[in-house]
N, C-alpha and C. Protein backbone atom coordinates (compact mmCIF):
# COMPACT_ATOMS: atom_id res chain seq x y z
N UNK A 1 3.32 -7.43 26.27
CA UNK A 1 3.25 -7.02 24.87
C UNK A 1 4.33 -5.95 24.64
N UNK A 2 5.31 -5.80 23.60
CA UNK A 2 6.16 -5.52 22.92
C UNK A 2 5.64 -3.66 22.65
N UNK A 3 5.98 -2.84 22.74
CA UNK A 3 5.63 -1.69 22.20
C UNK A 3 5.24 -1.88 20.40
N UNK A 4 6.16 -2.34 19.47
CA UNK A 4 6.47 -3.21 18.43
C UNK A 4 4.67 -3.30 17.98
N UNK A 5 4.78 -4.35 19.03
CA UNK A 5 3.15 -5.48 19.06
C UNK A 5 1.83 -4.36 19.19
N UNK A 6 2.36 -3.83 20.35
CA UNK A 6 0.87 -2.88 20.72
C UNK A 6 0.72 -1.77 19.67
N UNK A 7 1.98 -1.45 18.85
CA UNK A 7 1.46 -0.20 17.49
C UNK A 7 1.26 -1.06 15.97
N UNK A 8 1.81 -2.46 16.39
CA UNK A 8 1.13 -3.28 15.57
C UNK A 8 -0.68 -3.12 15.24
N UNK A 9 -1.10 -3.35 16.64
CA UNK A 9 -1.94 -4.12 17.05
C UNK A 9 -3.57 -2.73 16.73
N UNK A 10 -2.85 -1.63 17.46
CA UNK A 10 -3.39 -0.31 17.28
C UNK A 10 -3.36 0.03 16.00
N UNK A 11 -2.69 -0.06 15.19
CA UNK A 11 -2.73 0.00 13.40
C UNK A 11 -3.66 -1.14 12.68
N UNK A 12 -3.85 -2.20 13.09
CA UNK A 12 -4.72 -2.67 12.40
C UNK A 12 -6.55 -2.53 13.01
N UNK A 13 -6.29 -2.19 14.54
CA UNK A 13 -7.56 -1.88 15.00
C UNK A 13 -8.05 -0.58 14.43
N UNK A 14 -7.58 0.37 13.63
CA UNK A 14 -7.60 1.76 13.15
C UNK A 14 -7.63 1.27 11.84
N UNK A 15 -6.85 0.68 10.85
CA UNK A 15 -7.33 0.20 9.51
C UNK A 15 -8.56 -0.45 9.34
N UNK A 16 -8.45 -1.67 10.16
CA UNK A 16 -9.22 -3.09 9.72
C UNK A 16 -8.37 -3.92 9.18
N UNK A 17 -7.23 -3.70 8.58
CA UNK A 17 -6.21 -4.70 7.99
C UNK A 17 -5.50 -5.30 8.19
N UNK A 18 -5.25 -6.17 8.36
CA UNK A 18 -3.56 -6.51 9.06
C UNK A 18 -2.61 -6.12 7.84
N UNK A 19 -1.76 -6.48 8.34
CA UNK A 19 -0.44 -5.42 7.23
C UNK A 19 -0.34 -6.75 6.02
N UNK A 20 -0.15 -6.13 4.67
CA UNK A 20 0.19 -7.23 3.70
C UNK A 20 -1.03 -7.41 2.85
N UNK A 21 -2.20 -6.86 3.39
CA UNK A 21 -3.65 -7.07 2.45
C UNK A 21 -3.91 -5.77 1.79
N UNK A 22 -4.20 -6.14 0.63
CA UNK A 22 -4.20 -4.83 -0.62
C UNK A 22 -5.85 -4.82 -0.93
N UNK A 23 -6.42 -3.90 -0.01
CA UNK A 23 -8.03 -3.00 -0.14
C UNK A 23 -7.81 -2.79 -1.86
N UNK A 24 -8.86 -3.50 -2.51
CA UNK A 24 -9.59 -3.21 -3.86
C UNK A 24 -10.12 -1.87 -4.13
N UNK A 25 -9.69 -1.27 -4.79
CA UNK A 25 -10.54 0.07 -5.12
C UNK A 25 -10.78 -0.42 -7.29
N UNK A 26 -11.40 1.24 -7.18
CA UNK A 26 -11.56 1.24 -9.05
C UNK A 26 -9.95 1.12 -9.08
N UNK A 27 -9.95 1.27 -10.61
CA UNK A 27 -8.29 1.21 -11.58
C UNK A 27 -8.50 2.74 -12.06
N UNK A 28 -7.48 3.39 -11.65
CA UNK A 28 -6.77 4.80 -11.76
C UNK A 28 -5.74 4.78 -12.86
N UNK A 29 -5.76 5.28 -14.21
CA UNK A 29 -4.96 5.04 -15.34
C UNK A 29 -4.34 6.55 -15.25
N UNK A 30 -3.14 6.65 -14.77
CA UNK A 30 -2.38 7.52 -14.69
C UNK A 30 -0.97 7.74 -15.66
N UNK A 31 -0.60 8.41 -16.47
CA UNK A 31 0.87 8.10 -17.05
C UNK A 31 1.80 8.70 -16.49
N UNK A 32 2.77 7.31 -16.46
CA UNK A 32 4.13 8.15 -15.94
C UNK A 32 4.54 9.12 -16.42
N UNK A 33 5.68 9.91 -15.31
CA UNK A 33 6.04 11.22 -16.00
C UNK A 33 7.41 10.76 -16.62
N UNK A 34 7.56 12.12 -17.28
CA UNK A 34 7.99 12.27 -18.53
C UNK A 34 9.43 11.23 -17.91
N UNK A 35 10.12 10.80 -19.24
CA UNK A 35 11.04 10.42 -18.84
C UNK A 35 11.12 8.72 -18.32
N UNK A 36 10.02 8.83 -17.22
CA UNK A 36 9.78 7.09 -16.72
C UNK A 36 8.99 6.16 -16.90
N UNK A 37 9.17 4.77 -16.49
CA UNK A 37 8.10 4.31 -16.88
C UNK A 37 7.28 3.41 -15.91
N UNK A 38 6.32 3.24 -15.63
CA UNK A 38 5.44 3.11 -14.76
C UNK A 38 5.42 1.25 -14.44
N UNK A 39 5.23 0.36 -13.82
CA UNK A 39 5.49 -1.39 -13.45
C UNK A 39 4.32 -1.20 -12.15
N UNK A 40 3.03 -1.57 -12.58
CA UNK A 40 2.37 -1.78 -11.41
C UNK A 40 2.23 -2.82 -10.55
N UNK A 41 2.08 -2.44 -8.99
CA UNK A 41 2.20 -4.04 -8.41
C UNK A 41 1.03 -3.83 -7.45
N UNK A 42 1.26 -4.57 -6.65
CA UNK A 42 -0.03 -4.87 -5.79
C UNK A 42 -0.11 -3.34 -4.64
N UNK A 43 -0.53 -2.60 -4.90
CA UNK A 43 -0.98 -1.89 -3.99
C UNK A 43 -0.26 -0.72 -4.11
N UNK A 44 0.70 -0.54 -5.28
CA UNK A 44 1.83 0.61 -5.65
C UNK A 44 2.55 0.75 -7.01
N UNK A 45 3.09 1.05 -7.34
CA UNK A 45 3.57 1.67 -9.01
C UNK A 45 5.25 1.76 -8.61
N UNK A 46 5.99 1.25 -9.34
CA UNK A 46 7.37 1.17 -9.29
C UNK A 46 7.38 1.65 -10.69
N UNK A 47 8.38 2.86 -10.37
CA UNK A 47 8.67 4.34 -11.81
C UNK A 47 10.03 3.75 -11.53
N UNK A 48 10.59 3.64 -12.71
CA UNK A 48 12.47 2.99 -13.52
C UNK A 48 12.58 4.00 -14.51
């Protein structure tokens, strides 16, 4: 096993997740700051 593999492997045994799956929570209505504007995506907020 790959060092790579084994902090792979240790990160999802410590999440539960494998990488790429977006945990459901509530909806957090936050406004962008001043100036930007907020594009939500799966698991993060892209400010332009």
């Amino acid at each position: 096993m790959s060092s790579a593999e084994a902090a792979r492997l240790d990160w999802q045994q410590r999440i539960h997740q494998a990488s790429g799956q977006v945990a459901r929570g509530e909806r957090i209505e936050l406004a962008a700051p001043a100036g930007l504007r907020a594009a939500p995506g799966a698991g993060h907020v892209t400010l332009t």
